[in-house]
N, C-alpha and C. Protein backbone atom coordinates (compact mmCIF):
# COMPACT_ATOMS: atom_id res chain seq x y z
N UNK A 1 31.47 -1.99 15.52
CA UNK A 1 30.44 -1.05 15.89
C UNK A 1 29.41 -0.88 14.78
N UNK A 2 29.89 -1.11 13.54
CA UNK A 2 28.87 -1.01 12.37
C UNK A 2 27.97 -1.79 12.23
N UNK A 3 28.43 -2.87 12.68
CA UNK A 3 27.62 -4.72 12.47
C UNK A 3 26.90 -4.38 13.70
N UNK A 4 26.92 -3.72 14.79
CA UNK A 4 25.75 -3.86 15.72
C UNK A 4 24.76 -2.44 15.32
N UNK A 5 25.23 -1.46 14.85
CA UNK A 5 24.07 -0.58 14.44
C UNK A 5 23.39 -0.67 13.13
N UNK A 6 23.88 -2.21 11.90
CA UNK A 6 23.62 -2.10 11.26
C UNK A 6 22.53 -3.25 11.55
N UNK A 7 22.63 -4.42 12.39
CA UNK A 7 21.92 -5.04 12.67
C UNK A 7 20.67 -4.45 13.57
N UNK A 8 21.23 -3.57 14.53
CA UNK A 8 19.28 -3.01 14.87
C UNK A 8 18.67 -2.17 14.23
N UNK A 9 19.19 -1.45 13.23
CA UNK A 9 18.49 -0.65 12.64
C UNK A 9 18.03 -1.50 11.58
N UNK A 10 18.27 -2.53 11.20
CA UNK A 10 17.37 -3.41 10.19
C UNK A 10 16.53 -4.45 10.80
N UNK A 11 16.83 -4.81 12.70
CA UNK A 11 15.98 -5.23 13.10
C UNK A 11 14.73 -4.22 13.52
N UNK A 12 15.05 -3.24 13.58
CA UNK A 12 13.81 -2.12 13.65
C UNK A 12 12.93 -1.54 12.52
N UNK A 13 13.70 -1.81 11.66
CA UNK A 13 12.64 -1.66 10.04
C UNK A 13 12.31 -2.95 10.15
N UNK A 14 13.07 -4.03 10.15
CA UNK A 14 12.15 -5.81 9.71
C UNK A 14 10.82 -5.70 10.77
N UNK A 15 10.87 -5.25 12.15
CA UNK A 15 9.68 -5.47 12.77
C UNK A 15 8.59 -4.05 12.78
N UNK A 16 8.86 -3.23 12.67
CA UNK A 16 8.30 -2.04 11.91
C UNK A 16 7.51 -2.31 10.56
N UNK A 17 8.02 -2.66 9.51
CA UNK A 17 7.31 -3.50 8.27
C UNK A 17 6.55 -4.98 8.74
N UNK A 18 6.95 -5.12 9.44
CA UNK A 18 5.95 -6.32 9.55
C UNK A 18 4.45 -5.99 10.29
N UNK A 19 4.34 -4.86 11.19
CA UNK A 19 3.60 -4.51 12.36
C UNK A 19 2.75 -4.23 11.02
N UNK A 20 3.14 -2.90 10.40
CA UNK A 20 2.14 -2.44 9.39
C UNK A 20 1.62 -2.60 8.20
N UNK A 21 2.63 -3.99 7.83
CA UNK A 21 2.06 -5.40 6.48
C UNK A 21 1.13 -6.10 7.33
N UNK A 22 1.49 -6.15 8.67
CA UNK A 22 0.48 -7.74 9.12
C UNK A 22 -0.88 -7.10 9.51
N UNK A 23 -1.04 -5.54 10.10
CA UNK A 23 -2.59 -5.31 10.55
C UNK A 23 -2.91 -4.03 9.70
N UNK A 24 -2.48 -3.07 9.49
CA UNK A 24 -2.67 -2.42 8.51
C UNK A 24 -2.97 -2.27 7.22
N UNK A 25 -2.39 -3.12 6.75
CA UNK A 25 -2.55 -3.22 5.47
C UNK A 25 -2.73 -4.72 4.69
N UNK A 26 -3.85 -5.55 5.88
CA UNK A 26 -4.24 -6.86 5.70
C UNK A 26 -4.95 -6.80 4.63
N UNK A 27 -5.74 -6.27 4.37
CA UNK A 27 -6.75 -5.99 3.41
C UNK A 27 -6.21 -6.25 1.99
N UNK A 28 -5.00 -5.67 2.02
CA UNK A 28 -4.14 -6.27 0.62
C UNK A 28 -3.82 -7.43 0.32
N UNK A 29 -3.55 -8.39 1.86
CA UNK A 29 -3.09 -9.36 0.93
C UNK A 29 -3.65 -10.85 1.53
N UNK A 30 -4.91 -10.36 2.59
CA UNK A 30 -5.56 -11.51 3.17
C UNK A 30 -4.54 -12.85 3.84
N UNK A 31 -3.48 -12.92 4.11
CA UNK A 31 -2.60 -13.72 4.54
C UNK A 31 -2.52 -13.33 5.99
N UNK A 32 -2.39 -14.62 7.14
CA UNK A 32 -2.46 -14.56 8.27
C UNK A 32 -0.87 -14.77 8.60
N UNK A 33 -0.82 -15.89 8.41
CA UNK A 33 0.43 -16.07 8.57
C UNK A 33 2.02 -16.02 7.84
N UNK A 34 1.59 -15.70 6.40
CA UNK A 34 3.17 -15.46 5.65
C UNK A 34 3.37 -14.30 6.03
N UNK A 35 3.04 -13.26 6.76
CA UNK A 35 3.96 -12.47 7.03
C UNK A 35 4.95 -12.24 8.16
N UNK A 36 4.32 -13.01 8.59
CA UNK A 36 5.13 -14.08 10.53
C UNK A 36 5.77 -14.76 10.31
N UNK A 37 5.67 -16.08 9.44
CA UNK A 37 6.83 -16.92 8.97
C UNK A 37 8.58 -15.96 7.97
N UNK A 38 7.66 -15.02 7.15
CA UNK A 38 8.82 -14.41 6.74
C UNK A 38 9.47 -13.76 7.26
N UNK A 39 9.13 -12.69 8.33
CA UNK A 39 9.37 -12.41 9.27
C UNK A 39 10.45 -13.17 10.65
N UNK A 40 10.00 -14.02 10.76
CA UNK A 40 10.85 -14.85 11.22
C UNK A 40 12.06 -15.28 10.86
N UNK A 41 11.91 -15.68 9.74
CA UNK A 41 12.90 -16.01 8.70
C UNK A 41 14.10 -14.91 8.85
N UNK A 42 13.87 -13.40 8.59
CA UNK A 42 14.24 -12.19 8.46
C UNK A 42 15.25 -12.19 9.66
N UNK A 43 14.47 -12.40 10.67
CA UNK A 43 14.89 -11.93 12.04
C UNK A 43 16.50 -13.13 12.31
N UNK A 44 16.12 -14.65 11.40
CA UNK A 44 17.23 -15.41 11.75
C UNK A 44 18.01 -14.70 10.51
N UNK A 45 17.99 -14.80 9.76
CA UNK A 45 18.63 -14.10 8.76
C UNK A 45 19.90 -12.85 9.61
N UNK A 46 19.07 -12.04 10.00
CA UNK A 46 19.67 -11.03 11.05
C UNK A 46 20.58 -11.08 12.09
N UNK A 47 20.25 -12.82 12.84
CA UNK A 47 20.97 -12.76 13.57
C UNK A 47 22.34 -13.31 13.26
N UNK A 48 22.07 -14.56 12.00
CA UNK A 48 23.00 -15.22 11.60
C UNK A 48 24.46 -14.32 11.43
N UNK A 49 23.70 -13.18 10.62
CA UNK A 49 24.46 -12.32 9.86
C UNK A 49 25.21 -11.28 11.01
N UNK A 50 24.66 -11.02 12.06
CA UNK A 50 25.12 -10.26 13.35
C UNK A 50 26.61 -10.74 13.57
N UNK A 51 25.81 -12.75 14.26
CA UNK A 51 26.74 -13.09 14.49
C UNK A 51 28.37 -13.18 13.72
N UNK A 52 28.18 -13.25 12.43
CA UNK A 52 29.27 -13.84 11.48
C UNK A 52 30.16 -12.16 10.72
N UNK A 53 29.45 -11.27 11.15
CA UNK A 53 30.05 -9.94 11.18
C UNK A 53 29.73 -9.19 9.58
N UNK A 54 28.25 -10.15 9.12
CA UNK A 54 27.96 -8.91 7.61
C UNK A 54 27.23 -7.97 8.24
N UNK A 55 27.43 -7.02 6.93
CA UNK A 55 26.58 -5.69 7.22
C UNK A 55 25.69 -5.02 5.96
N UNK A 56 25.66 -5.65 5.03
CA UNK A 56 24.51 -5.63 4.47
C UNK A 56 23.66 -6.57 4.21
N UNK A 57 23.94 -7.77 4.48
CA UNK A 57 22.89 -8.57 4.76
C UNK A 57 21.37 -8.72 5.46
N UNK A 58 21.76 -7.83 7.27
CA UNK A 58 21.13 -7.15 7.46
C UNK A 58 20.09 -6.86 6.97
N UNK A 59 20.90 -5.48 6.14
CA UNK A 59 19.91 -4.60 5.80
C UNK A 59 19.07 -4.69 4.52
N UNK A 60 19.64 -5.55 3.65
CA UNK A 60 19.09 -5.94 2.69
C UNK A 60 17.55 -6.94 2.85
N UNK A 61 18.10 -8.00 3.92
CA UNK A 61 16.76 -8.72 4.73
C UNK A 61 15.37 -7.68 5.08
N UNK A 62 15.93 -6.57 5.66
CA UNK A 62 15.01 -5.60 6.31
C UNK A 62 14.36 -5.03 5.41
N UNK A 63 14.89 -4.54 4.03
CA UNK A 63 14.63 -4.01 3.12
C UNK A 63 13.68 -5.10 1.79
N UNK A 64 13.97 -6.15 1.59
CA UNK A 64 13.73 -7.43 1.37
C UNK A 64 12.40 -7.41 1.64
N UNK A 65 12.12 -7.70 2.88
CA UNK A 65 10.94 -8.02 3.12
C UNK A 65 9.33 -7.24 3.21
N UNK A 66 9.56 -5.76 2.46
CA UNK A 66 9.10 -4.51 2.38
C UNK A 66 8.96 -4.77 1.45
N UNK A 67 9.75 -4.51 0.27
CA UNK A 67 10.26 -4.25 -1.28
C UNK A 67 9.30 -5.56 -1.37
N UNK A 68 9.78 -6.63 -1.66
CA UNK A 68 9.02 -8.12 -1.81
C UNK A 68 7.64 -7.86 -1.00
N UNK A 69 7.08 -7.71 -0.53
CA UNK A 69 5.51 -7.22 -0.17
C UNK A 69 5.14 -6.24 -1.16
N UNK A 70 5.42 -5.23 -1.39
CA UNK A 70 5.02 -4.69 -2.91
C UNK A 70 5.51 -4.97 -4.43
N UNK A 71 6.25 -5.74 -4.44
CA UNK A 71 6.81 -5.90 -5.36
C UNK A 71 5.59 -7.66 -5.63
N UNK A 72 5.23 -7.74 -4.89
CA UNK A 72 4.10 -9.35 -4.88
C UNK A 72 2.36 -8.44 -5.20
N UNK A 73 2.46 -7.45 -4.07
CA UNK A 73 1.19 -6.55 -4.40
C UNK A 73 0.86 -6.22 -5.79
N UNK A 74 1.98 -5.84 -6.56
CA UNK A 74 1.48 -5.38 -7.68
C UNK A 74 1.62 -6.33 -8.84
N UNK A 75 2.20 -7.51 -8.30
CA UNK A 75 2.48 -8.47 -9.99
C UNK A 75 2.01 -9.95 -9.49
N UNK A 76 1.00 -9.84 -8.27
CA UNK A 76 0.25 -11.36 -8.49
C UNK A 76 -1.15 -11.31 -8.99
N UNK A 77 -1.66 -12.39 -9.22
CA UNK A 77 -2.72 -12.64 -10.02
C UNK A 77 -3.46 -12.93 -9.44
N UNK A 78 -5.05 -12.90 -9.31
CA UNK A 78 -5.70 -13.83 -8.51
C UNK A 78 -6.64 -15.21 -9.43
N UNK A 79 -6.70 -15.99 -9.52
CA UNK A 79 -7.07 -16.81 -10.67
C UNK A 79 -8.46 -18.08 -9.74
N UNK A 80 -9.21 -18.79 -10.60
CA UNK A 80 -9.76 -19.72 -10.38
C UNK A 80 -9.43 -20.83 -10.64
N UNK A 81 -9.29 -21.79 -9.72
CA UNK A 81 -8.80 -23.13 -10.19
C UNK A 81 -9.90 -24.21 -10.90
N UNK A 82 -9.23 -25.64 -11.06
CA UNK A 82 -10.39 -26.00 -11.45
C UNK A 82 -11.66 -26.58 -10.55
N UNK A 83 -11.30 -26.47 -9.17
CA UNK A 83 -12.62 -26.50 -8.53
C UNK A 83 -13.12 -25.55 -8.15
N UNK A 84 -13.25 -24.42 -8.24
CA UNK A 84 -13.68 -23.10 -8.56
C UNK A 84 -13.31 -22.64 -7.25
N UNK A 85 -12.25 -22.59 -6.59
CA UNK A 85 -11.79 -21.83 -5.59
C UNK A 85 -10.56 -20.82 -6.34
N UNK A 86 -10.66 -19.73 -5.32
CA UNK A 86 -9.84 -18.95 -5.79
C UNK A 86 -8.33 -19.15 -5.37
N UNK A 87 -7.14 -18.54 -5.93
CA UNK A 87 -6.15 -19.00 -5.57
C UNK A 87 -5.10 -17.32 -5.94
N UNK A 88 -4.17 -17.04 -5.16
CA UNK A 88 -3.13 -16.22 -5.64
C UNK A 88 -1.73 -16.68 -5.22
N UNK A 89 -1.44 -16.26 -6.41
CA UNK A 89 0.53 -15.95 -5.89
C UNK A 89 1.06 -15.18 -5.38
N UNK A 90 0.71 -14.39 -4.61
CA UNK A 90 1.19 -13.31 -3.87
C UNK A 90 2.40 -13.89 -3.09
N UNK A 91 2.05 -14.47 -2.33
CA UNK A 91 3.00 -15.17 -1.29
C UNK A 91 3.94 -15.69 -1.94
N UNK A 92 4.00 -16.66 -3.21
CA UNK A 92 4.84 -17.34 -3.90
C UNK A 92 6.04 -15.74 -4.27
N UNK A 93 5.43 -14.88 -4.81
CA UNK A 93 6.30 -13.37 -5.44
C UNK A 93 6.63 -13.29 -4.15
N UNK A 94 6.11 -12.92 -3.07
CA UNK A 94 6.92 -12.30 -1.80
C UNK A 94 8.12 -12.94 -1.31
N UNK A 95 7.76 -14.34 -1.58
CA UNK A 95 8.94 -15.09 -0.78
C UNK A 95 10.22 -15.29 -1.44
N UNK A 96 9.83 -15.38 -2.99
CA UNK A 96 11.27 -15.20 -3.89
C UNK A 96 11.92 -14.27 -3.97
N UNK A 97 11.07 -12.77 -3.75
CA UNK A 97 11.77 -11.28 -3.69
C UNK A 97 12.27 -11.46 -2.62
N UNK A 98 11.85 -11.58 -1.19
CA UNK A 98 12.84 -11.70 0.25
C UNK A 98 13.78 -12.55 -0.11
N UNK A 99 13.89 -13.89 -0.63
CA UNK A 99 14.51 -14.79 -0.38
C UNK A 99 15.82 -14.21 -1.61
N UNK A 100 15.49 -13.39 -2.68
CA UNK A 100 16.45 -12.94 -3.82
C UNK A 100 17.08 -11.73 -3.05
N UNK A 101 16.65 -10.52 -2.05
CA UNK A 101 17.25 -9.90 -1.66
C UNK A 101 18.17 -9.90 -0.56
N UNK A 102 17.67 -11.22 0.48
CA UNK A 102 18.90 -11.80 1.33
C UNK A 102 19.80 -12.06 0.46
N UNK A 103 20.01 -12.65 -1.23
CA UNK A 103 21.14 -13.39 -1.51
C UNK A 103 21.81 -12.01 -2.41
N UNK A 104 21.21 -11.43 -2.34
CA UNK A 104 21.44 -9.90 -2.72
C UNK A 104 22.54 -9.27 -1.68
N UNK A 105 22.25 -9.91 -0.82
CA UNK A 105 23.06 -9.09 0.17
C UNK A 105 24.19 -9.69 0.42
N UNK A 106 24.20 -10.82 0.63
CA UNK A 106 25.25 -12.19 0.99
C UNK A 106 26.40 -12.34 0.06
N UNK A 107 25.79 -11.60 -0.95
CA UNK A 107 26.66 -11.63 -2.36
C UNK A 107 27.35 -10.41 -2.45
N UNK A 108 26.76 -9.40 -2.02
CA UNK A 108 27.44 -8.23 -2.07
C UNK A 108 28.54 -7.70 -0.97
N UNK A 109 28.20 -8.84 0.75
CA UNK A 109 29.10 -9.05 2.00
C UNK A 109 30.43 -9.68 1.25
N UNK A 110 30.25 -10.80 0.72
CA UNK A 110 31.06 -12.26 0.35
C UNK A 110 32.57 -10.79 -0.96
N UNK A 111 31.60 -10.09 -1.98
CA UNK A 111 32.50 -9.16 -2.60
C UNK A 111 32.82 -8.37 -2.56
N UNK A 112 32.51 -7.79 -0.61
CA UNK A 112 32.96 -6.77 0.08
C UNK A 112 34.28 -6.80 0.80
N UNK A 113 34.10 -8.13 1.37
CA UNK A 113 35.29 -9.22 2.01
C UNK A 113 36.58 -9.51 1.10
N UNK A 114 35.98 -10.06 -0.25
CA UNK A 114 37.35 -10.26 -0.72
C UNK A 114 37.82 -9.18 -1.62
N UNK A 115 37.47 -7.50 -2.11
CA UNK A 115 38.18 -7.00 -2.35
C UNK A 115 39.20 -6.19 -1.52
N UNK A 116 38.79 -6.29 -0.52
CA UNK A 116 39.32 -6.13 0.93
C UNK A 116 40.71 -7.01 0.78
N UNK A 117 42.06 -6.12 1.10
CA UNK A 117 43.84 -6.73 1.08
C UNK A 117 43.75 -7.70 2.46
């Protein structure tokens, strides 16, 4: 019963954060599509984890992908290359923070499991 309320309530924050990263608050980070692909990502993440019975994985994904959107907002750069286009890492920070807080979670399921008799 936990693994199914823990999975929609992090599928309802993952698509909740995404609604109001992707049109709301475009302006921050000019990206069309990394927040759909990560998003996506999130959502398999979610189900994987449904299916196989974690429960913070989940929520960590849901949380992940929030946290890693500000956590990219405030520590990317925007720089000029050498053909004078502009370039940022935003996306590069977002995707390692999501991608570090799924294993955040996977890690903390995996040493939930085995201190468990």
């Amino acid at each position: 019963m936990k693994n199914k309320v823990s999975a929609a309530v992090s599928l309802v924050l993952l698509v909740a954060a995404f609604f109001i990263i992707r049109f709301p608050l475009y302006s921050w980070h000019d990206m069309k599509e990394m927040p759909l692909y990560l998003m996506l990502a999130g959502l398999m993440v979610i189900m994987l984890s449904f299916a196989s019975g974690k429960k913070l994985t989940p929520v960590m994904t849901a949380v992940g992908y929030a946290a890693g959107f500000f956590i990219s907002y405030f520590f990317s750069v925007t720089s000029i290359d050498s053909h004078g286009a502009s370039t940022n890492n935003m996306f590069v920070i977002w995707a390692i923070a999501f991608i570090a807080c799924v294993f955040i979670g996977l890690i903390a399921d995996i040493m939930k499991k085995q201190r468990k008799p």
